[in-house]
Protein backbone atom coordinates (compact mmCIF):
# COMPACT_ATOMS: atom_id res chain seq x y z
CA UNK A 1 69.70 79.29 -77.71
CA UNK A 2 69.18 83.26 -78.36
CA UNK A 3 68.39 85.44 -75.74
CA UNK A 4 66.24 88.09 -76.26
CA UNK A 5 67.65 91.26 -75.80
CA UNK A 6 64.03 93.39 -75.24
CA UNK A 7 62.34 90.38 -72.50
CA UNK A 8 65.64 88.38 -71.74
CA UNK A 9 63.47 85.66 -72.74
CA UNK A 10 65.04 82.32 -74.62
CA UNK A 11 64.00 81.21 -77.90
CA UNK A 12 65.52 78.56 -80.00
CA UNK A 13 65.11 80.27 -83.08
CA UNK A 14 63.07 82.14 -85.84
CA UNK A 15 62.91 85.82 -86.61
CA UNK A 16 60.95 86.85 -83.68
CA UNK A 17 61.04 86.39 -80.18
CA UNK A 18 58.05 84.20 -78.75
CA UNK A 19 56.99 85.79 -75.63
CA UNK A 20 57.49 89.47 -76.52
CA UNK A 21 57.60 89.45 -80.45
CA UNK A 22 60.50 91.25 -80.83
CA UNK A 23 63.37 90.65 -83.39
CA UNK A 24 65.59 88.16 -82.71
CA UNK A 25 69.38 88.27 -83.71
CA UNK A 26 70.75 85.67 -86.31
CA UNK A 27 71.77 82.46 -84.50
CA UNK A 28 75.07 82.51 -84.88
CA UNK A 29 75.77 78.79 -83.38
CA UNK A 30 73.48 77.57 -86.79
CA UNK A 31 76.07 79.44 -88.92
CA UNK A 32 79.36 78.06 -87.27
CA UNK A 33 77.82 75.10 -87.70
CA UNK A 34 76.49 75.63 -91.35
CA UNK A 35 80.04 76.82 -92.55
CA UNK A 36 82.09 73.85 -90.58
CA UNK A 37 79.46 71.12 -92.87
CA UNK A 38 80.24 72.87 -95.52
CA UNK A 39 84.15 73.04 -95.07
CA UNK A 40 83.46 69.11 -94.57
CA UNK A 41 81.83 68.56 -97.61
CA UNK A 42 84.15 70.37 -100.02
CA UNK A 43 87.14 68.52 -98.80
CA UNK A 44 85.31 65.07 -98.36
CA UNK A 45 84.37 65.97 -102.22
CA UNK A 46 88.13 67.15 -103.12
CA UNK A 47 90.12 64.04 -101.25
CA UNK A 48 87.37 61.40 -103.48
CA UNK A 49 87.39 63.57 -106.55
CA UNK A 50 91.48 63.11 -106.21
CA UNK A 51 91.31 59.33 -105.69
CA UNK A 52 89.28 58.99 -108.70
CA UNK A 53 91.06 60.54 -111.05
CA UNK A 54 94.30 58.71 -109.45
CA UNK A 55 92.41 55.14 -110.09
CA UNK A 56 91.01 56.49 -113.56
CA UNK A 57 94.39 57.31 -114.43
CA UNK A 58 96.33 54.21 -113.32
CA UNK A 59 93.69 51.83 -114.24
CA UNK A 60 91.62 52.51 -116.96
CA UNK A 61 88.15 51.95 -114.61
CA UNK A 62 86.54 53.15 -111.22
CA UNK A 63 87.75 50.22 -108.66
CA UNK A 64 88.87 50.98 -105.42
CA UNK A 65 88.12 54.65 -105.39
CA UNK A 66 84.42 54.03 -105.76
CA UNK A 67 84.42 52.22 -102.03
CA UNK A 68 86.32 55.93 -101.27
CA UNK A 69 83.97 57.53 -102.54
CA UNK A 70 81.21 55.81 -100.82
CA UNK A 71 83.45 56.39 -97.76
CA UNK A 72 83.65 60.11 -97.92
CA UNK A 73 79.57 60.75 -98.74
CA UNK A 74 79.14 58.52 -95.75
CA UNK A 75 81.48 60.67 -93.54
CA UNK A 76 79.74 63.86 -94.71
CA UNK A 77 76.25 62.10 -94.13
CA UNK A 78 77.06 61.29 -90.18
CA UNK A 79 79.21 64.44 -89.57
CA UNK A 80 78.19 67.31 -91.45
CA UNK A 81 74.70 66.45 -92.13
CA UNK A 82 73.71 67.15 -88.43
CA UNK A 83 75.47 69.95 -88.25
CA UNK A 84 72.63 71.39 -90.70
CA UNK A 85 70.02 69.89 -88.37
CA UNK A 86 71.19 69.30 -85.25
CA UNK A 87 67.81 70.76 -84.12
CA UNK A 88 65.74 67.85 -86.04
CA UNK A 89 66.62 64.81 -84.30
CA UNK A 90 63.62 62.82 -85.68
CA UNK A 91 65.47 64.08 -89.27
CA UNK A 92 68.99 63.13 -88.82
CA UNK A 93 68.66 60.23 -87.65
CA UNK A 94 66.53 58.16 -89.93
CA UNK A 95 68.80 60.22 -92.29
CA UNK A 96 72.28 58.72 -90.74
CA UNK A 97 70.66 55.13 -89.85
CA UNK A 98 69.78 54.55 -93.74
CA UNK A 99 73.34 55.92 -94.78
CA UNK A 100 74.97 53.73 -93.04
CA UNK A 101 72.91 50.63 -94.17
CA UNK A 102 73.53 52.23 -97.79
CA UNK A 103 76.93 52.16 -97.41
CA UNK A 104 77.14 48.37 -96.27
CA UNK A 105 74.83 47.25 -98.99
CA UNK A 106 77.78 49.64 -101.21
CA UNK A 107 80.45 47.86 -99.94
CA UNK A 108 79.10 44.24 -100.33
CA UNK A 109 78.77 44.84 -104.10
CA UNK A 110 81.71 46.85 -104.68
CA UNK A 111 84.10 44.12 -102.96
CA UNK A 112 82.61 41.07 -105.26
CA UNK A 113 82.57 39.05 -102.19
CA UNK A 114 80.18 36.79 -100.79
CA UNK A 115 76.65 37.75 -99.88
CA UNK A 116 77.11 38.88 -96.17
CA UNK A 117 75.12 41.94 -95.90
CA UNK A 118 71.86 40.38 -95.43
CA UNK A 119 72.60 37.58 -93.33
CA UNK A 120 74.91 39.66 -91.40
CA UNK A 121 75.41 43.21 -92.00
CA UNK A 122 71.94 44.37 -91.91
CA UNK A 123 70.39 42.56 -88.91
CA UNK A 124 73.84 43.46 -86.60
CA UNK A 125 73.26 47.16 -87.98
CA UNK A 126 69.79 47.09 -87.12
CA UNK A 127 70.53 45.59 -83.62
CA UNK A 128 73.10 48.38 -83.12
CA UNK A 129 70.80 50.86 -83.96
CA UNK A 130 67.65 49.86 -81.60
CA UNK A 131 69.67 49.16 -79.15
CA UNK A 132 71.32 52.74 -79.35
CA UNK A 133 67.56 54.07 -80.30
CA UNK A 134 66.33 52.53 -76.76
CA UNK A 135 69.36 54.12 -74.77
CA UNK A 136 68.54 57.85 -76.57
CA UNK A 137 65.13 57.32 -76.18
CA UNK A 138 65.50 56.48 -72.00
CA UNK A 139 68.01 59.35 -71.75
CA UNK A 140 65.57 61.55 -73.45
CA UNK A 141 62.36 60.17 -70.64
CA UNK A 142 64.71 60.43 -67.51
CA UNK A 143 63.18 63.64 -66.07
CA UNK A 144 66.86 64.17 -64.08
CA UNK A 145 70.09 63.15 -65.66
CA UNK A 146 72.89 61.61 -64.18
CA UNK A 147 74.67 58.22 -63.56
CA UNK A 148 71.44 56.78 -65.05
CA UNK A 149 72.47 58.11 -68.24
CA UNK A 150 75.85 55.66 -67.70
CA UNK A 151 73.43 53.05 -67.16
CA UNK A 152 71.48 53.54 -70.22
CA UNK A 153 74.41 53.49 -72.30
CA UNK A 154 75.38 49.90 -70.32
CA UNK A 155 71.99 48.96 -70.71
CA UNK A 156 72.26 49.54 -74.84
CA UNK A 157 75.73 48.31 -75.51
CA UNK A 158 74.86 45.18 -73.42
CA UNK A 159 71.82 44.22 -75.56
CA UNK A 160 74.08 45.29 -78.73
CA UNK A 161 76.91 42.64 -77.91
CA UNK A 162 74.28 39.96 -77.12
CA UNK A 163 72.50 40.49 -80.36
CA UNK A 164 76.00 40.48 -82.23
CA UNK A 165 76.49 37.49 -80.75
CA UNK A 166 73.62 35.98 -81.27
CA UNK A 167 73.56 36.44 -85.08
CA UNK A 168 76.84 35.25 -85.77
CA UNK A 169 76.67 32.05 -83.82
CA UNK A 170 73.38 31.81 -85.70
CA UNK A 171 75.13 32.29 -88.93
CA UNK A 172 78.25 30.59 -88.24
CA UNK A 173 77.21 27.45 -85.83
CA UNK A 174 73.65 27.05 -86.78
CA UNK A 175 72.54 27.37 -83.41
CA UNK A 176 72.51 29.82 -80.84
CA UNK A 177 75.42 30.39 -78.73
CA UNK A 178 76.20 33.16 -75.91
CA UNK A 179 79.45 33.21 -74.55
CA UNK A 180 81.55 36.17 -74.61
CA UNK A 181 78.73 38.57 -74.67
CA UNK A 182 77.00 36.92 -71.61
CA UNK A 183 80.19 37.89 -69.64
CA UNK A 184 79.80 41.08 -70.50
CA UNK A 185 76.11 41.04 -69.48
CA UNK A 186 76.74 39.85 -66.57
CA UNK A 187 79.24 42.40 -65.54
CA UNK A 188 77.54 45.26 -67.59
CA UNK A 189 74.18 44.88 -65.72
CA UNK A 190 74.88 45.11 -62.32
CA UNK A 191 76.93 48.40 -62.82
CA UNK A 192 74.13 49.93 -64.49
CA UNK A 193 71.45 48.70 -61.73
CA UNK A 194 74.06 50.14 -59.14
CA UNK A 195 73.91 53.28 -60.64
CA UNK A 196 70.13 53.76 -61.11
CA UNK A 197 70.36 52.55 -57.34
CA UNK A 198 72.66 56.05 -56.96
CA UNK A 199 70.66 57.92 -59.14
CA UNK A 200 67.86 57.48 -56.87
CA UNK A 201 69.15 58.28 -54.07
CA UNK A 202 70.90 60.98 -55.39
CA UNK A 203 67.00 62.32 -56.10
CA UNK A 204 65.74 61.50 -52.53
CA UNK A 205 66.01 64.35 -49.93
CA UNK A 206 68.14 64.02 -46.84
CA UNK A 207 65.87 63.01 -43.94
CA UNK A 208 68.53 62.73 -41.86
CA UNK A 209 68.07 65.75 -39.12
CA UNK A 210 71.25 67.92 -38.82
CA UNK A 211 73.56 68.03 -35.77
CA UNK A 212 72.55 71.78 -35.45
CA UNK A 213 69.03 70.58 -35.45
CA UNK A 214 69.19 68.01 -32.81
CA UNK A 215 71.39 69.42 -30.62
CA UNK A 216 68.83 72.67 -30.53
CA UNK A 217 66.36 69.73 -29.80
């Protein structure tokens, strides 16, 4: 946030200030942040630019430094990318969810294996992903914040592990099967209802009269 320095007023940004129309100093957060992403990228560029001349050299061919490769972009996409705009959220992170899925798909190909990002990469990755989405999204909707936001978190990586579990017993047994993951449910859950319970009455005024009070009574 700037302040400015003719209303005191707070702006997030742009040239001018938006209550008084005054200019507004350079954010200098946005270039910290600008100059560390770009610090990031140069030497995730130099360390796979390094490994493929190594492999090049060595080999005769591109193997294993092309999954480095893939590796570093990656690292730049989920680190450094929001650094640029940390201020977009509906930008980043369509940006970081696709990268990652990218990268998977990368991987399966690269290795020569067996076929296992579509029957298993891709729908665990998208279960990871809603399940994170719907535990940003209630943390964003709570109008206070505080143990709920542990409980949203619970909330998420409990329906995460059940999903995980679910497609590869799916895969694996043919059927489903929840074992592990319902033990975690069922100790995950009632820790998070316990602390919406305290978030409440964290939120609820004391009613209770004080001893001043009823002894003046």
């Amino acid at each position: 946030m700037i302040i400015c320095a003719k209303c005191g007023a707070e702006a997030a940004g742009g040239p001018t200030c938006p209550r008084c129309g005054a200019s507004l100093p350079a954010d200098r957060s946005a270039k910290s942040l600008a100059l560390a992403s770009g610090i990031l990228g140069a030497a995730c560029g130099l360390a796979a630019s390094v490994e493929l001349i190594v492999d090049y050299s060595r080999n005769g061919s591109f193997g294993w430094s092309l999954i480095s490769l893939a590796s570093s972009v990656l690292c730049w996409l989920l680190i450094g990318f929001p650094m640029l705009s940390y201020r977009k959220i509906g930008l980043f992170l369509p940006v970081m969810g696709a990268a990652t899925l990218t990268y998977l798909w990368v991987l399966n190909r690269l290795t020569g294996a067996s076929d296992w990002f579509f029957p298993l990469a891709l729908p665990i990755a998208l279960a990871a992903m809603a399940s994170g989405a719907l535990a940003s999204l209630l943390c964003l909707k709570a109008r206070r914040r505080g143990p709920n936001v542990a409980s949203f978190i619970l909330l998420g990586c409990t329906i995460a592990c059940l999903c995980v579990e679910g497609i590869l017993s799916l895969r694996f047994q043919g059927f489903l099967s929840l074992t592990w993951s319902a033990i975690v449910a069922a100790v995950a859950l009632p820790v998070a209802i316990l602390l919406l319970g305290i978030q409440h009455r964290l939120r609820q005024p004391d009613a209770q009269p004080s001893l001043a009070n009823s002894s003046s009574k």
